[in-house]
C-alpha atoms as a PDB file:
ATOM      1  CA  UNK A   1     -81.927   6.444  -7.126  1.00  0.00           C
ATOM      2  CA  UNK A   2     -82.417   6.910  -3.291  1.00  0.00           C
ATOM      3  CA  UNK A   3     -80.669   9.734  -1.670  1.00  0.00           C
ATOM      4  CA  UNK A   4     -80.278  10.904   1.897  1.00  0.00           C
ATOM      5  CA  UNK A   5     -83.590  11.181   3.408  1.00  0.00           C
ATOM      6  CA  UNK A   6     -82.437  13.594   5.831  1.00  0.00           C
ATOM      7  CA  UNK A   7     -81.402  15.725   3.105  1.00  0.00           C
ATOM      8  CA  UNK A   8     -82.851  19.480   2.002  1.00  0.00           C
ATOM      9  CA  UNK A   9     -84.203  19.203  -1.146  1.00  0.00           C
ATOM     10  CA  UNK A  10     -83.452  22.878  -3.059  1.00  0.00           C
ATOM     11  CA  UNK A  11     -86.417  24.790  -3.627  1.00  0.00           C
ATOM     12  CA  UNK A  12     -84.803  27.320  -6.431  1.00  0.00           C
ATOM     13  CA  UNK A  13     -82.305  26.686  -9.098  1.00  0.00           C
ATOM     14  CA  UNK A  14     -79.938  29.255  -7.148  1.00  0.00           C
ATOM     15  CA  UNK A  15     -79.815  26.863  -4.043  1.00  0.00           C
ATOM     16  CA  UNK A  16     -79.893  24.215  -6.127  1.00  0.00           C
ATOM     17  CA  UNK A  17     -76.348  25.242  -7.404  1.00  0.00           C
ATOM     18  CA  UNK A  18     -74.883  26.902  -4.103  1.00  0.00           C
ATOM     19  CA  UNK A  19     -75.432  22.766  -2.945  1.00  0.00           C
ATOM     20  CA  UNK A  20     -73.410  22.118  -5.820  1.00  0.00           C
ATOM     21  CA  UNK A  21     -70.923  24.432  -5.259  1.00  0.00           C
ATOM     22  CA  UNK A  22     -70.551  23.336  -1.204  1.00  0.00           C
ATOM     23  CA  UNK A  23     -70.363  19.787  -2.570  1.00  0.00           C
ATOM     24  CA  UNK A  24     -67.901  20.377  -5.212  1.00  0.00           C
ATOM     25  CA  UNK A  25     -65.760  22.203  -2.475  1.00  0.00           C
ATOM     26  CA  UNK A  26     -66.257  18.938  -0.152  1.00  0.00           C
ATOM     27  CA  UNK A  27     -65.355  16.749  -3.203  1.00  0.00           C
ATOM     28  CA  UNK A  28     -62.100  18.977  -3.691  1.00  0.00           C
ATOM     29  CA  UNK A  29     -61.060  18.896  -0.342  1.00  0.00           C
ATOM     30  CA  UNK A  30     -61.794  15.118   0.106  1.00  0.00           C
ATOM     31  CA  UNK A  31     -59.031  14.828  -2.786  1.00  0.00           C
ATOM     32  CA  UNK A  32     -56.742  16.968  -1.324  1.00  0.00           C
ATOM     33  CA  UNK A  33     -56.948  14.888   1.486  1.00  0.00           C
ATOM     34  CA  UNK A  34     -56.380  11.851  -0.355  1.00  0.00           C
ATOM     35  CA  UNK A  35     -53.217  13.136  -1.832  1.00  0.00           C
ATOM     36  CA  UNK A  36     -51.667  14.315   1.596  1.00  0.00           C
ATOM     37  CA  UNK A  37     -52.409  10.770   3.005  1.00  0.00           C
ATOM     38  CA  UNK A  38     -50.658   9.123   0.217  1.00  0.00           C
ATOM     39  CA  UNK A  39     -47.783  12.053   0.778  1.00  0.00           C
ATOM     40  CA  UNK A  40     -47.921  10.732   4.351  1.00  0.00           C
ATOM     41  CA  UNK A  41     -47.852   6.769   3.050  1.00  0.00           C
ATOM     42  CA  UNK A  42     -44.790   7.293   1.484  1.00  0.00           C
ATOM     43  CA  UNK A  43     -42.942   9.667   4.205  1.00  0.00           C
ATOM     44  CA  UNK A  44     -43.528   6.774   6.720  1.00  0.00           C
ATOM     45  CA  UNK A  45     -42.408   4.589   3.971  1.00  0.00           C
ATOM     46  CA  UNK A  46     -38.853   6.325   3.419  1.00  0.00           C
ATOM     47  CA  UNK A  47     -38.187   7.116   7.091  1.00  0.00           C
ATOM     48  CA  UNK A  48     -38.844   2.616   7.817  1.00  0.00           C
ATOM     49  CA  UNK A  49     -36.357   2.114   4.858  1.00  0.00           C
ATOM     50  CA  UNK A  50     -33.604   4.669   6.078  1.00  0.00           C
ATOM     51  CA  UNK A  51     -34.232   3.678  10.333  1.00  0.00           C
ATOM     52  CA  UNK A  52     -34.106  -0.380   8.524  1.00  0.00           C
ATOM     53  CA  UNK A  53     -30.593   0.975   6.471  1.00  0.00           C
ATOM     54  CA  UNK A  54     -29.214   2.982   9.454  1.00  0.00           C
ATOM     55  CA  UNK A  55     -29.586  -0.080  11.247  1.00  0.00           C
ATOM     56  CA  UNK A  56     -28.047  -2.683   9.358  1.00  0.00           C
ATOM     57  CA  UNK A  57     -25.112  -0.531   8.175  1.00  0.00           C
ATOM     58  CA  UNK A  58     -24.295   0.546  12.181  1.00  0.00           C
ATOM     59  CA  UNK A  59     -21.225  -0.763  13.101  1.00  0.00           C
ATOM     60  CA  UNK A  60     -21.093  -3.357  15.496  1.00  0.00           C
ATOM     61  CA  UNK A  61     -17.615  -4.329  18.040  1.00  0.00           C
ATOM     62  CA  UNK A  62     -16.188  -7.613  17.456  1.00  0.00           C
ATOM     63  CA  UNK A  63     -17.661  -8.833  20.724  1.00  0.00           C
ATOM     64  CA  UNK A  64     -21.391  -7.403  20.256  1.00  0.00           C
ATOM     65  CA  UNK A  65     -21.022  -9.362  17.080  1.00  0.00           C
ATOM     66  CA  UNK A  66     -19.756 -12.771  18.736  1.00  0.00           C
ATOM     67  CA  UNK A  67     -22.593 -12.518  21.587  1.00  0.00           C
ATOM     68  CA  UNK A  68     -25.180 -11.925  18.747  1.00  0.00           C
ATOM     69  CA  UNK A  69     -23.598 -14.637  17.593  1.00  0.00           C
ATOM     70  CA  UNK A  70     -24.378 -17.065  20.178  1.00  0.00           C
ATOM     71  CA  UNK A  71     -27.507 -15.628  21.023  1.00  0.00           C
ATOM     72  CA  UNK A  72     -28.996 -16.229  17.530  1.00  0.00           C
ATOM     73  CA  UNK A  73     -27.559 -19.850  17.671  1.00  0.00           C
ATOM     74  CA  UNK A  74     -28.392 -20.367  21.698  1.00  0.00           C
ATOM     75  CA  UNK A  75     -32.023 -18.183  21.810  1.00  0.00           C
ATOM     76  CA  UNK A  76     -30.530 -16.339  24.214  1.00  0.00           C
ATOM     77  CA  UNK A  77     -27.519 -13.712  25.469  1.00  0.00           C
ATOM     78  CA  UNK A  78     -25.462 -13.769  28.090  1.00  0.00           C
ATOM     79  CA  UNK A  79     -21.845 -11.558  27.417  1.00  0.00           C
ATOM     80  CA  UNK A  80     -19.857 -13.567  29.797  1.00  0.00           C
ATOM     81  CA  UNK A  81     -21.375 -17.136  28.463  1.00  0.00           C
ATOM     82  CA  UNK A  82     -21.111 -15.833  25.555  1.00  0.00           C
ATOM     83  CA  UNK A  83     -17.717 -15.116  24.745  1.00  0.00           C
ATOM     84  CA  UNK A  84     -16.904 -17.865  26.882  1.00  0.00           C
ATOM     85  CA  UNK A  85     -18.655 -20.430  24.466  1.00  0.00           C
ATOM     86  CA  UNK A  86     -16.834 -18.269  21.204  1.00  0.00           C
ATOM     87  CA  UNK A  87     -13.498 -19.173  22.784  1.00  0.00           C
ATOM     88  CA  UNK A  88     -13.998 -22.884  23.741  1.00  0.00           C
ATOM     89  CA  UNK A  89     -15.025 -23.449  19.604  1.00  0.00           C
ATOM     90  CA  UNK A  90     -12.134 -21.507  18.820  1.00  0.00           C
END
């Protein structure tokens, strides 16, 4: 097992265990860390789905809908073409 050659190696069995304890405090707060990302994961997660929801459930006037519509079918808008085309096919 190679460690970190950099690192102090503990001369009593009192530092030996204060490393221990500073490392098991790291280790703790590493996985507190962890948990508040996931937290975060999920947050961002819930706030897509509702902004996604909010938008598809807006309400949209009949002519936003029609020029939508066209776009979709033409690749591109134009309100006056637009509802122009809607009323020739109609």
């Amino acid at each position: 097992m190679t460690g970190d050659p950099g690192a102090r190696v503990p001369e009593t069995l009192d530092e030996a265990r204060a490393i221990i304890a500073q490392q098991a405090s790291e280790i703790e707060h590493l996985r507190r860390r962890i948990d508040d990302d996931r937290l975060v994961d999920e947050l961002r997660e819930a706030v897509r789905l509702s902004v996604t929801a909010s938008a598809i459930a807006t309400p949209v006037s009949h002519a936003r809908l029609l020029d939508l519509i066209v776009a979709t079918k033409t690749g591109r808008t134009s309100s006056g073409r637009a509802g122009g085309c809607w009323a020739r096919a109609t």
